[in-house]
PDB file of N, CA and C in Angstrom:
ATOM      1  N   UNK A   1       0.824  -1.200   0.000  1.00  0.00           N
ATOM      2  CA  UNK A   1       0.000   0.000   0.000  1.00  0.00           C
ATOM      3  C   UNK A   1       0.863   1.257   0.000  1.00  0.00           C
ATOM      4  N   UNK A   2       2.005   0.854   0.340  1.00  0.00           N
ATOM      5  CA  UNK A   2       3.133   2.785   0.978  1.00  0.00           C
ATOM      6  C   UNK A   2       3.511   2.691  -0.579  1.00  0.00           C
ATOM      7  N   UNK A   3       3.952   1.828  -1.814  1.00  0.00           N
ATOM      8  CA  UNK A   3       3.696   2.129  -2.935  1.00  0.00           C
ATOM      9  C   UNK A   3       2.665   3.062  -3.624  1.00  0.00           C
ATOM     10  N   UNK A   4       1.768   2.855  -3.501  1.00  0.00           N
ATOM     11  CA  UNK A   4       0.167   3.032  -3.840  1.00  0.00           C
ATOM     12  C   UNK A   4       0.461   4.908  -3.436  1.00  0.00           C
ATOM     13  N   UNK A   5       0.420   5.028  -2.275  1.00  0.00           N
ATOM     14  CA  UNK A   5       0.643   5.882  -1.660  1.00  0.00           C
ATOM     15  C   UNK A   5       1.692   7.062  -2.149  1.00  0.00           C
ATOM     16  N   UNK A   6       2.726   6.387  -2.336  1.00  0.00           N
ATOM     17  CA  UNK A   6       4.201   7.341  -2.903  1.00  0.00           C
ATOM     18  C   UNK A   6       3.468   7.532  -4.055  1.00  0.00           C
ATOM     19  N   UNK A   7       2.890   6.775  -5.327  1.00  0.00           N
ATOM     20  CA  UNK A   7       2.704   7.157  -6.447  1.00  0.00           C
ATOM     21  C   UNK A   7       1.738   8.232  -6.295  1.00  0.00           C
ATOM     22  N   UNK A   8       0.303   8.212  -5.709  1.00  0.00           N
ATOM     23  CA  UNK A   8      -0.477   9.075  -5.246  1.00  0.00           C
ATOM     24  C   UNK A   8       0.559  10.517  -5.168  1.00  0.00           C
ATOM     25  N   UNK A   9       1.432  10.242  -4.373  1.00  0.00           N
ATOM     26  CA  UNK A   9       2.556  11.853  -3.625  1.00  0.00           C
ATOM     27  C   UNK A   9       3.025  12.266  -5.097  1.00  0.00           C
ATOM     28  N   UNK A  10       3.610  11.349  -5.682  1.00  0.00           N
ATOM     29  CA  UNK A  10       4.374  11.508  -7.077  1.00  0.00           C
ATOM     30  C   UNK A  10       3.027  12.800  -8.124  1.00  0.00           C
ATOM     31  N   UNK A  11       1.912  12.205  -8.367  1.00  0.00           N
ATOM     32  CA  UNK A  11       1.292  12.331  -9.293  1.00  0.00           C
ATOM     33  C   UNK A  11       0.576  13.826  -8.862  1.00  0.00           C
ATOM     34  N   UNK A  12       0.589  14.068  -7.479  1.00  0.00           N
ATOM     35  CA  UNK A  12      -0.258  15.287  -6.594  1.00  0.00           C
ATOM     36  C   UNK A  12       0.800  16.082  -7.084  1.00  0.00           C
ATOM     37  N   UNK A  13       2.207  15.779  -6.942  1.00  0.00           N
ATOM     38  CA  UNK A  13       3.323  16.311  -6.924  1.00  0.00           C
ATOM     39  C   UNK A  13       3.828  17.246  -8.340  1.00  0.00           C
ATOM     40  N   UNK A  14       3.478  16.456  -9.277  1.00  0.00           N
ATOM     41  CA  UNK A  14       3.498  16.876 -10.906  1.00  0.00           C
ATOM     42  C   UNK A  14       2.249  17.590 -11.173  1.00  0.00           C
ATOM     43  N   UNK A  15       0.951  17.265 -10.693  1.00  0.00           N
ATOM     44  CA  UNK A  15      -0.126  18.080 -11.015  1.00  0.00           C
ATOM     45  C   UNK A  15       0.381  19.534 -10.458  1.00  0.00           C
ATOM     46  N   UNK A  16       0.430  19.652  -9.085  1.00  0.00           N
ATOM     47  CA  UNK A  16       1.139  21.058  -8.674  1.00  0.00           C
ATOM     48  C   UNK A  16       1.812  21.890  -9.147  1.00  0.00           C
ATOM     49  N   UNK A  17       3.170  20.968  -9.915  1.00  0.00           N
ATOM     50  CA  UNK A  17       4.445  21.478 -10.214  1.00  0.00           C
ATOM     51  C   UNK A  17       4.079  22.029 -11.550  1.00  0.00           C
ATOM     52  N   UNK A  18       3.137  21.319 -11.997  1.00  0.00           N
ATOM     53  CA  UNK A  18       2.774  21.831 -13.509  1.00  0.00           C
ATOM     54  C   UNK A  18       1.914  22.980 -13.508  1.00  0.00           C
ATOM     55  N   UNK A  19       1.043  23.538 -12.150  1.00  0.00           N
ATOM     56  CA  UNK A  19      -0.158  23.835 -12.172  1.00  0.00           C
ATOM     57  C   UNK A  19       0.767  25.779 -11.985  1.00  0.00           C
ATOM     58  N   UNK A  20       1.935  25.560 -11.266  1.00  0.00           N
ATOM     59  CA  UNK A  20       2.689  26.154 -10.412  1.00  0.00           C
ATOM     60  C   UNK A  20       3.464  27.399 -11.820  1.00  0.00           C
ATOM     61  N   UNK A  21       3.667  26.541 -12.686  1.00  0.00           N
ATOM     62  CA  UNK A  21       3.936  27.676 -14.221  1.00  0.00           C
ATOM     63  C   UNK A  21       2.733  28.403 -14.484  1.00  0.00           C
ATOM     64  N   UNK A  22       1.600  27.851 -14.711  1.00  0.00           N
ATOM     65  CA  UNK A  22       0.525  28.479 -15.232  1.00  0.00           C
ATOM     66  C   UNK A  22      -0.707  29.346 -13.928  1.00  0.00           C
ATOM     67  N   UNK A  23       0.067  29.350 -12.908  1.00  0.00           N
ATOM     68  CA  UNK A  23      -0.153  30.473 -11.844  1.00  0.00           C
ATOM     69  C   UNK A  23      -0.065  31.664 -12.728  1.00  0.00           C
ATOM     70  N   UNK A  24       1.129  31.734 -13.443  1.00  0.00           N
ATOM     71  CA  UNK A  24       1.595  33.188 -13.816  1.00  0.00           C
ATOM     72  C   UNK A  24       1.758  34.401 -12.533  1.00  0.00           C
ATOM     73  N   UNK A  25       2.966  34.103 -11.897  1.00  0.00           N
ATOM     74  CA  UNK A  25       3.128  34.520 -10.320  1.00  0.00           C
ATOM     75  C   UNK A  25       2.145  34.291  -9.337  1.00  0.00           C
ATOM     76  N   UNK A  26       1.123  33.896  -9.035  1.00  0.00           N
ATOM     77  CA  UNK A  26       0.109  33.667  -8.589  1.00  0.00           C
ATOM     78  C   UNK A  26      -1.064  34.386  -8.955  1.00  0.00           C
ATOM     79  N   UNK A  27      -1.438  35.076 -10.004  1.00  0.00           N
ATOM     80  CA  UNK A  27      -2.078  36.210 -10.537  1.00  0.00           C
ATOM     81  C   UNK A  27      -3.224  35.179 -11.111  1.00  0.00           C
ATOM     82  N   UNK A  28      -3.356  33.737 -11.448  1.00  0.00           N
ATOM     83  CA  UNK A  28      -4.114  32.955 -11.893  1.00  0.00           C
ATOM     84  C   UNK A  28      -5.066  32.174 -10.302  1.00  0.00           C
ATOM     85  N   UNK A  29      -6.224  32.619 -10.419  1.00  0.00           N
ATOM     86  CA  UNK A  29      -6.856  32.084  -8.845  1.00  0.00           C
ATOM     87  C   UNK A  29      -6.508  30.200  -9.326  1.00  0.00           C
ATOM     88  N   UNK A  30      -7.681  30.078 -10.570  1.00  0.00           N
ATOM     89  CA  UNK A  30      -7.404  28.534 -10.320  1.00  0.00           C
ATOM     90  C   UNK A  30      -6.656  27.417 -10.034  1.00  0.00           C
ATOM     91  N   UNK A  31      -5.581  28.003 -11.442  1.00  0.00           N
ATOM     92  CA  UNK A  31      -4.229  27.096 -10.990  1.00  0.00           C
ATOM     93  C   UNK A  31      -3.575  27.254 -10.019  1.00  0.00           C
ATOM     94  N   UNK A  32      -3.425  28.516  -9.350  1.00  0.00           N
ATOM     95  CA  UNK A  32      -2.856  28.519  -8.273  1.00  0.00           C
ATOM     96  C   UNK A  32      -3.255  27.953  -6.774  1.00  0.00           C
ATOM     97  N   UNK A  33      -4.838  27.801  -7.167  1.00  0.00           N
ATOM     98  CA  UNK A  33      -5.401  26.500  -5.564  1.00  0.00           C
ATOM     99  C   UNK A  33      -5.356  25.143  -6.256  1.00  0.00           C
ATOM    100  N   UNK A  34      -4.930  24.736  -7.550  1.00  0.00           N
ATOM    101  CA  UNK A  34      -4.702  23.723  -8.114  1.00  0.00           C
ATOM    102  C   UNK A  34      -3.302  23.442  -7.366  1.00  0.00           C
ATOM    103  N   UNK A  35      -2.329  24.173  -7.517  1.00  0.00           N
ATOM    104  CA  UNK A  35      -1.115  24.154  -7.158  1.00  0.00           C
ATOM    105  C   UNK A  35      -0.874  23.916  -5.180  1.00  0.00           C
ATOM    106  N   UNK A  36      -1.988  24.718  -4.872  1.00  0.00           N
ATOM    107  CA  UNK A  36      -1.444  24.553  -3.088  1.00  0.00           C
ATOM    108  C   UNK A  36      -1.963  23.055  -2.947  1.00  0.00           C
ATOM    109  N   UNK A  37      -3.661  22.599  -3.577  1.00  0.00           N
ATOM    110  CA  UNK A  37      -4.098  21.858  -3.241  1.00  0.00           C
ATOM    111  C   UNK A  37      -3.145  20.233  -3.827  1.00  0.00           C
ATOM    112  N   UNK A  38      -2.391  20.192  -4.492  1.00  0.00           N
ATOM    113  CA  UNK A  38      -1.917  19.433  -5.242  1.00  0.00           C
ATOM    114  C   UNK A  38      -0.707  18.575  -4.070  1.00  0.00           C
ATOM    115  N   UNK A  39       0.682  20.348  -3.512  1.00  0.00           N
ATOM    116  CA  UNK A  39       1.681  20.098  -2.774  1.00  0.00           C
ATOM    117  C   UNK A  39       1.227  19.593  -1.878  1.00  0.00           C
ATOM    118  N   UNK A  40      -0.289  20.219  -0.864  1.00  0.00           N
ATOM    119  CA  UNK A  40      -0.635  19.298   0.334  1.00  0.00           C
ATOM    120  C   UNK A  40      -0.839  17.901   0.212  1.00  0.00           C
ATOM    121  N   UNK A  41      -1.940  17.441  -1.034  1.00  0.00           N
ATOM    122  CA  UNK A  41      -2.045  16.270  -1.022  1.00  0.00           C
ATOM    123  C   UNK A  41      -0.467  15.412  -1.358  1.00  0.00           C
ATOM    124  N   UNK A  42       0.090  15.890  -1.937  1.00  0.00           N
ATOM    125  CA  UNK A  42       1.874  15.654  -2.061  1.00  0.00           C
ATOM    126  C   UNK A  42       2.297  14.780  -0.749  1.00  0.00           C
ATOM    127  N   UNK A  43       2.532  15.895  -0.546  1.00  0.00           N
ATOM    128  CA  UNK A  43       2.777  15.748   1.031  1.00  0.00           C
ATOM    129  C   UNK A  43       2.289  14.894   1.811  1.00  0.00           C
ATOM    130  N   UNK A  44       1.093  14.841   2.213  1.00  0.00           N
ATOM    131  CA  UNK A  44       0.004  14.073   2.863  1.00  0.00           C
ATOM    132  C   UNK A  44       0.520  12.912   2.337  1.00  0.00           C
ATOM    133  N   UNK A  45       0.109  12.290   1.045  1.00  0.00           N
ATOM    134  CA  UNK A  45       0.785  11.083   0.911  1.00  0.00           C
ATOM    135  C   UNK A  45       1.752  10.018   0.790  1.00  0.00           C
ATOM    136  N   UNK A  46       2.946  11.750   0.650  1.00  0.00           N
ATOM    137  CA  UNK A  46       4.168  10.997   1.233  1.00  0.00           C
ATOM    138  C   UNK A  46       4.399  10.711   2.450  1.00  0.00           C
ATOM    139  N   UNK A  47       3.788  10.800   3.537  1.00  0.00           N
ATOM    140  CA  UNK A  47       3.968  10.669   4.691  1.00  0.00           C
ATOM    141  C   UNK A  47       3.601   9.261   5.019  1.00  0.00           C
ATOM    142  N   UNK A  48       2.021   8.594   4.382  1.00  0.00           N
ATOM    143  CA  UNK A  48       1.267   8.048   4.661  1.00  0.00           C
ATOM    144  C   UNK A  48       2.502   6.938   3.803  1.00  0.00           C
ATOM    145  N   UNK A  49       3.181   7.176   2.878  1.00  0.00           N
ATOM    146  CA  UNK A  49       4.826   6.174   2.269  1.00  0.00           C
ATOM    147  C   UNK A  49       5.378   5.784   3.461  1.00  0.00           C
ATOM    148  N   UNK A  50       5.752   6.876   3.966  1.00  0.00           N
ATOM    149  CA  UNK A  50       7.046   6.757   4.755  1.00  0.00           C
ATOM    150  C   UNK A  50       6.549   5.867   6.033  1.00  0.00           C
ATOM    151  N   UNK A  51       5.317   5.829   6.242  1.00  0.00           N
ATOM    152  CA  UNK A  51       4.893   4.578   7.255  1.00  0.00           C
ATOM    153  C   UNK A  51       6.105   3.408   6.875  1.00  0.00           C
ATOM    154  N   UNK A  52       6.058   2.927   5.896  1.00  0.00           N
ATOM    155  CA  UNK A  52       6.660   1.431   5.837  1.00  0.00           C
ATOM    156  C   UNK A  52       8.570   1.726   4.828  1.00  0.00           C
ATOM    157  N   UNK A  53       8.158   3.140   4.073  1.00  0.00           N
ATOM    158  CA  UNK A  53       9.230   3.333   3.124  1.00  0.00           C
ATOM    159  C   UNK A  53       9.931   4.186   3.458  1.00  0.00           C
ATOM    160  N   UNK A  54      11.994   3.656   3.896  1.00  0.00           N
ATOM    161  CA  UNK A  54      12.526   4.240   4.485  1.00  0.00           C
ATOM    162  C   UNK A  54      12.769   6.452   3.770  1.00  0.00           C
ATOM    163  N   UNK A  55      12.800   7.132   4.642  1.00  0.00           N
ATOM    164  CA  UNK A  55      12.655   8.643   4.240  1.00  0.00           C
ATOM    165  C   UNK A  55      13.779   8.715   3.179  1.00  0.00           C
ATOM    166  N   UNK A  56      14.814   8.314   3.033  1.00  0.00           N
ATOM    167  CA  UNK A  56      15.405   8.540   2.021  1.00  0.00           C
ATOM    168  C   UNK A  56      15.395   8.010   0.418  1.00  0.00           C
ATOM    169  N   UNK A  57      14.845   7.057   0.807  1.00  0.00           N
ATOM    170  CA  UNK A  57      14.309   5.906  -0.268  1.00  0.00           C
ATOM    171  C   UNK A  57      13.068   6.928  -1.043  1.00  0.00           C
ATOM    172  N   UNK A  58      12.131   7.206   0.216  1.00  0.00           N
ATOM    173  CA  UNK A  58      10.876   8.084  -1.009  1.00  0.00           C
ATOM    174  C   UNK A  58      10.890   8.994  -1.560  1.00  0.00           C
ATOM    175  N   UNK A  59      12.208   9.915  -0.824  1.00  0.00           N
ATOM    176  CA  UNK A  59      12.994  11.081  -1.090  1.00  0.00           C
ATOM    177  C   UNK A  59      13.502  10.993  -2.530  1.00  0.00           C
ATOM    178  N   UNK A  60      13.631   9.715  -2.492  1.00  0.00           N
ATOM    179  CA  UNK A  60      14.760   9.321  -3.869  1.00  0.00           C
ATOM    180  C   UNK A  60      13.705   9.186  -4.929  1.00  0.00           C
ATOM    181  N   UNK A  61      12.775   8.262  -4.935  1.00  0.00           N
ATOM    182  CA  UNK A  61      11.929   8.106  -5.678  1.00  0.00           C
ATOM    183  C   UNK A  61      10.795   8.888  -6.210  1.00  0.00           C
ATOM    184  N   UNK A  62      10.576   9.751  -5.162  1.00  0.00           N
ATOM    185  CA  UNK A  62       9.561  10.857  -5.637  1.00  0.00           C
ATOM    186  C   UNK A  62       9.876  12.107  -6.265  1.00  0.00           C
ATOM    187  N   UNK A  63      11.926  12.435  -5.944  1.00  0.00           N
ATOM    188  CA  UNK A  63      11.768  13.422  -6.614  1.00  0.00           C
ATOM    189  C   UNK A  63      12.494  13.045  -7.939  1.00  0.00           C
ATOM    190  N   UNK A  64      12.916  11.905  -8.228  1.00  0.00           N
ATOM    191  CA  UNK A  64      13.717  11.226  -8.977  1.00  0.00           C
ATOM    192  C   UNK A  64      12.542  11.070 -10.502  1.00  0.00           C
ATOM    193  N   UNK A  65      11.104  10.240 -10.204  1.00  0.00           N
ATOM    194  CA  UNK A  65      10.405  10.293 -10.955  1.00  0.00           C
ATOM    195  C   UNK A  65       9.434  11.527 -11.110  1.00  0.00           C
ATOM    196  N   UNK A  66       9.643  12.858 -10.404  1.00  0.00           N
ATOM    197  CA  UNK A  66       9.077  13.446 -10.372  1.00  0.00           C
ATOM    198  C   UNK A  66       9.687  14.606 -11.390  1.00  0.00           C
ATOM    199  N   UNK A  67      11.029  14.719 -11.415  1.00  0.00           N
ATOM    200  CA  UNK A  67      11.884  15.246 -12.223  1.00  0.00           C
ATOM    201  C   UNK A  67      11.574  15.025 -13.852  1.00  0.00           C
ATOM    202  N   UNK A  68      11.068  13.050 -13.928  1.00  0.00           N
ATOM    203  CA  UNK A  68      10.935  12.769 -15.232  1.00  0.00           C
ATOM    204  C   UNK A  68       9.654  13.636 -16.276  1.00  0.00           C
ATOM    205  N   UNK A  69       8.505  13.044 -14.899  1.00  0.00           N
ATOM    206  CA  UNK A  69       7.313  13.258 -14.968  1.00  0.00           C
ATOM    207  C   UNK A  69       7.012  14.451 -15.439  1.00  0.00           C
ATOM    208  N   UNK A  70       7.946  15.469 -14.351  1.00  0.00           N
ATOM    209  CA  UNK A  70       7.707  16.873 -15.117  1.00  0.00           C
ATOM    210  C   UNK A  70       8.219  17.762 -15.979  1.00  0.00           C
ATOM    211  N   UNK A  71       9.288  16.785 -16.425  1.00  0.00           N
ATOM    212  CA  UNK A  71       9.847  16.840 -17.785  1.00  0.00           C
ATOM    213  C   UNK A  71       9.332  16.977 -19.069  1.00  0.00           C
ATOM    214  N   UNK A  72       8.687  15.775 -18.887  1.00  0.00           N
ATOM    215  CA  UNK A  72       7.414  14.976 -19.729  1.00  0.00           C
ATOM    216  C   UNK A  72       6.601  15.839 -19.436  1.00  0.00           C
ATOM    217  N   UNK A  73       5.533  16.419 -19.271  1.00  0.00           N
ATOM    218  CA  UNK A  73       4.685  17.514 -19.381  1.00  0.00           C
ATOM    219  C   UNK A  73       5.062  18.718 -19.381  1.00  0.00           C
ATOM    220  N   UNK A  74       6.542  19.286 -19.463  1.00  0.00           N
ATOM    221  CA  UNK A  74       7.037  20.516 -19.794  1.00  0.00           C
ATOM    222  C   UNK A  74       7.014  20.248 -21.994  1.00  0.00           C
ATOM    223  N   UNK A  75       7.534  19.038 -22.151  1.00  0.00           N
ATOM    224  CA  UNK A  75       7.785  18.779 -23.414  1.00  0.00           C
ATOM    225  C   UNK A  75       5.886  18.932 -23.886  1.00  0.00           C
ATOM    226  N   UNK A  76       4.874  18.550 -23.563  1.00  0.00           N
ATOM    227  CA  UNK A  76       3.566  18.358 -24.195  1.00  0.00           C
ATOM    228  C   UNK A  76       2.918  19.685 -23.737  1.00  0.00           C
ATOM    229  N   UNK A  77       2.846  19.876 -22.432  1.00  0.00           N
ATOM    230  CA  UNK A  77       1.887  20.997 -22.210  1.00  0.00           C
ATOM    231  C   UNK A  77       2.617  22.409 -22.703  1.00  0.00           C
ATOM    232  N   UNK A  78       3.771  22.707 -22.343  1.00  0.00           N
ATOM    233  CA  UNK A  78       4.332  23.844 -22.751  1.00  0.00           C
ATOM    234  C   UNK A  78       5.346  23.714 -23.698  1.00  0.00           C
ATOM    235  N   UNK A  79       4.838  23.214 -24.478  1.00  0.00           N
ATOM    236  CA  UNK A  79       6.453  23.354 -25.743  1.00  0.00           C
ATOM    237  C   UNK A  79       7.345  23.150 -25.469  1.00  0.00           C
ATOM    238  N   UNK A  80       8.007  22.866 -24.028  1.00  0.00           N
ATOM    239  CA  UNK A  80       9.492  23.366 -24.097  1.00  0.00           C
ATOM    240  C   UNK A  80      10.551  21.470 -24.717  1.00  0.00           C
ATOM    241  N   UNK A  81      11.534  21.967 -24.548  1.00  0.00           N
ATOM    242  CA  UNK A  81      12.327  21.242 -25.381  1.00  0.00           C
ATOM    243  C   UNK A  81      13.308  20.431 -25.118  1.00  0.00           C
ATOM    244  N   UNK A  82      13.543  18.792 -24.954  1.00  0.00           N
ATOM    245  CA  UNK A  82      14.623  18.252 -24.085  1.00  0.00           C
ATOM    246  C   UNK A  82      15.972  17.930 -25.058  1.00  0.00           C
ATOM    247  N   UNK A  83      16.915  18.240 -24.914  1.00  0.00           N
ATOM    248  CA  UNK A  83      18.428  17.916 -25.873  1.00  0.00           C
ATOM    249  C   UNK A  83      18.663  16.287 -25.168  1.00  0.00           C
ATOM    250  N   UNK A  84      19.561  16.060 -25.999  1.00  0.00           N
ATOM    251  CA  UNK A  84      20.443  15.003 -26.019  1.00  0.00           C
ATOM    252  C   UNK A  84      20.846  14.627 -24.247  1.00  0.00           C
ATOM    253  N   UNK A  85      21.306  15.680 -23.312  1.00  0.00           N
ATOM    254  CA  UNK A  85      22.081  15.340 -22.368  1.00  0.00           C
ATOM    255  C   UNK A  85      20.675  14.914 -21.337  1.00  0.00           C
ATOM    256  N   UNK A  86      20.263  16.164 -21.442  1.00  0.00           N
ATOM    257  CA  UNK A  86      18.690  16.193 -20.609  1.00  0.00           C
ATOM    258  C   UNK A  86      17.933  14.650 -20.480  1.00  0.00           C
ATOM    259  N   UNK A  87      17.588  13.887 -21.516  1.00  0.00           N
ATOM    260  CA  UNK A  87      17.201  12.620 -22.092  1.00  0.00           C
ATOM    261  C   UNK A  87      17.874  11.818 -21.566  1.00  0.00           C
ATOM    262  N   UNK A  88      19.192  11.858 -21.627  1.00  0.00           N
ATOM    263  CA  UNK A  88      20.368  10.802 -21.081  1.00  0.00           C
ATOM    264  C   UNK A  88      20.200  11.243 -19.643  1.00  0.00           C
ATOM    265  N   UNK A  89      20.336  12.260 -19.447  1.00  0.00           N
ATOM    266  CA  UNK A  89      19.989  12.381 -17.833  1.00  0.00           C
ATOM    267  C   UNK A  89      19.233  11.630 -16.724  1.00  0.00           C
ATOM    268  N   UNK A  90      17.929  11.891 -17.606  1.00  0.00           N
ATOM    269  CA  UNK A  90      16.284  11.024 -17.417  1.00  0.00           C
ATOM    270  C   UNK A  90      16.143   9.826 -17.095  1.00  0.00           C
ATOM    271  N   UNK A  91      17.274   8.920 -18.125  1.00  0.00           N
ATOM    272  CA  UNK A  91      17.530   7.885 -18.182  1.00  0.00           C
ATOM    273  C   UNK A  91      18.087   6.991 -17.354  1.00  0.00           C
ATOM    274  N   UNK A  92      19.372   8.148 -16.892  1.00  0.00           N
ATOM    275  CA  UNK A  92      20.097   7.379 -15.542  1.00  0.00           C
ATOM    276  C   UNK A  92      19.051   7.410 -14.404  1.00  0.00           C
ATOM    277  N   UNK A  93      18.131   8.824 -14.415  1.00  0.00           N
ATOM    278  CA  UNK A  93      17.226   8.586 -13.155  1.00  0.00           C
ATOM    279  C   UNK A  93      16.595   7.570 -13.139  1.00  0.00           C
ATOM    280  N   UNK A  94      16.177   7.497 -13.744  1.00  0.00           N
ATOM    281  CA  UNK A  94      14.964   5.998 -14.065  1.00  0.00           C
ATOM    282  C   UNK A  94      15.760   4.858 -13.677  1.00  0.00           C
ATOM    283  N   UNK A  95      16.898   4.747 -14.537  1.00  0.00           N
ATOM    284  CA  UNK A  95      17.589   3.296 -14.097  1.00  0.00           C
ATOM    285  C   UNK A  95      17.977   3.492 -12.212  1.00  0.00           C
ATOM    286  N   UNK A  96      18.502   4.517 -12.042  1.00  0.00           N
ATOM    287  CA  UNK A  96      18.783   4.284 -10.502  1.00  0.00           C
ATOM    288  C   UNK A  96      17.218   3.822  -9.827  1.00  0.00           C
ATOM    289  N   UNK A  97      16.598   4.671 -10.279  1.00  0.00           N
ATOM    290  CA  UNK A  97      14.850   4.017  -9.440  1.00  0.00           C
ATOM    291  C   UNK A  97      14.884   2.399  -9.989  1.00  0.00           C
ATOM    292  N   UNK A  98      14.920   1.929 -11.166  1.00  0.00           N
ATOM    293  CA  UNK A  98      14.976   0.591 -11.186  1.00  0.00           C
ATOM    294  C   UNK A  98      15.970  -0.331 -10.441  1.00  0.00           C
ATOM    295  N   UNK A  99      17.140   0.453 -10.227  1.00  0.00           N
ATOM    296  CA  UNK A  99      18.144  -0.358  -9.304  1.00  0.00           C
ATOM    297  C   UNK A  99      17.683  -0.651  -8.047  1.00  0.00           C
ATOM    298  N   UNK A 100      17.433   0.416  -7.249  1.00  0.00           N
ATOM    299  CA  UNK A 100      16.852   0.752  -6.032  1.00  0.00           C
ATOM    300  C   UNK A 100      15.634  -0.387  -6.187  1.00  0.00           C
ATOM    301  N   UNK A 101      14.727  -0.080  -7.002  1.00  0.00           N
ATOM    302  CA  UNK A 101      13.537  -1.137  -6.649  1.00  0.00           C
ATOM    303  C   UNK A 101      14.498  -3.144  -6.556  1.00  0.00           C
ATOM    304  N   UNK A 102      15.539  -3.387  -7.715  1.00  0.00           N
ATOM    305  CA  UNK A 102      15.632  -4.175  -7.822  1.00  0.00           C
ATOM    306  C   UNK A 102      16.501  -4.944  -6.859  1.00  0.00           C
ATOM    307  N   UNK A 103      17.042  -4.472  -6.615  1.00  0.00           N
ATOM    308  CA  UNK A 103      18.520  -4.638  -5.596  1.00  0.00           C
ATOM    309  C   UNK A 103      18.812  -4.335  -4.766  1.00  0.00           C
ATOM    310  N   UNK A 104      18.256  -2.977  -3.788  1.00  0.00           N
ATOM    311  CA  UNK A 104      18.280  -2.213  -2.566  1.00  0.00           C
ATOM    312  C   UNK A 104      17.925  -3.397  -1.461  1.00  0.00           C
ATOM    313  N   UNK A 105      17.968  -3.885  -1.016  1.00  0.00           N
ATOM    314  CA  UNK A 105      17.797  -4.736   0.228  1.00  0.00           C
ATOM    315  C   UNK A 105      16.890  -3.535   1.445  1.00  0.00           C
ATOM    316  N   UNK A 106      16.964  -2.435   1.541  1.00  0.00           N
ATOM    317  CA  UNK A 106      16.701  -0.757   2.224  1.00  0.00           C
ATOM    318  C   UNK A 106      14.742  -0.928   2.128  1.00  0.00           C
ATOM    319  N   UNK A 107      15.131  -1.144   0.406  1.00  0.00           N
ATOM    320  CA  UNK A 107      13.734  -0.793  -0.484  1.00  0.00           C
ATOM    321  C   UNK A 107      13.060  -2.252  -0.190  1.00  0.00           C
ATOM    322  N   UNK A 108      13.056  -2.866  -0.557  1.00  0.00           N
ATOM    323  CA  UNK A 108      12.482  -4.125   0.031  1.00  0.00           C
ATOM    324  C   UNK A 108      12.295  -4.649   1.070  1.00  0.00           C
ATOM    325  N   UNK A 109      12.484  -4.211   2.446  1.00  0.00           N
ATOM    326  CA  UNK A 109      11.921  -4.627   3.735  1.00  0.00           C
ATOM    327  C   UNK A 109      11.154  -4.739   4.194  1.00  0.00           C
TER     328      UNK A 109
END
């Protein structure tokens, strides 16, 4: 379930982060209670992780795929643009989250 949970934190986490550009300094009412309401639930459910998933571990994983995530909706929602290194970057994140899931002895307890 503290899976279930982290992804929940992950996904509150990117809705926010995304919601958090299109504030336009906070001058936008909606997105911007899109954005508070998003970090709390963030939050909230990373906590409800860290019941069983050690703090550095969700630390790792939430901002690790959260980096990707909002990568990935910088490229679709706002145009913007990833190079060569950026991509390769992405990549190592991901694989360290796959290491961690696969091999961490930490992550599996």
């Amino acid at each position: 379930m503290s899976y279930f949970y982290l992804a929940l934190a992950i996904v509150a986490e990117v809705i926010a982060t995304s919601s958090l550009k299109a504030t336009e300094e906070f001058t936008k009412p909606l997105p911007t209670v899109l954005m508070v309401v998003g970090y709390m639930l963030a939050f909230y459910f990373m906590t409800l992780a860290m019941r069983t998933i050690p703090l550095g571990v969700t630390y790792a994983i939430w901002s690790g795929l959260g980096i990707v995530l909002i990568s990935t909706v910088g490229v679709f929602l706002y145009n913007e643009k990833l190079d060569l290194p950026a991509l390769i970057g992405m990549g190592l994140i991901i694989a360290g989250v796959v290491v961690m899931k696969l091999f961490s002895k930490t992550l599996n307890t």
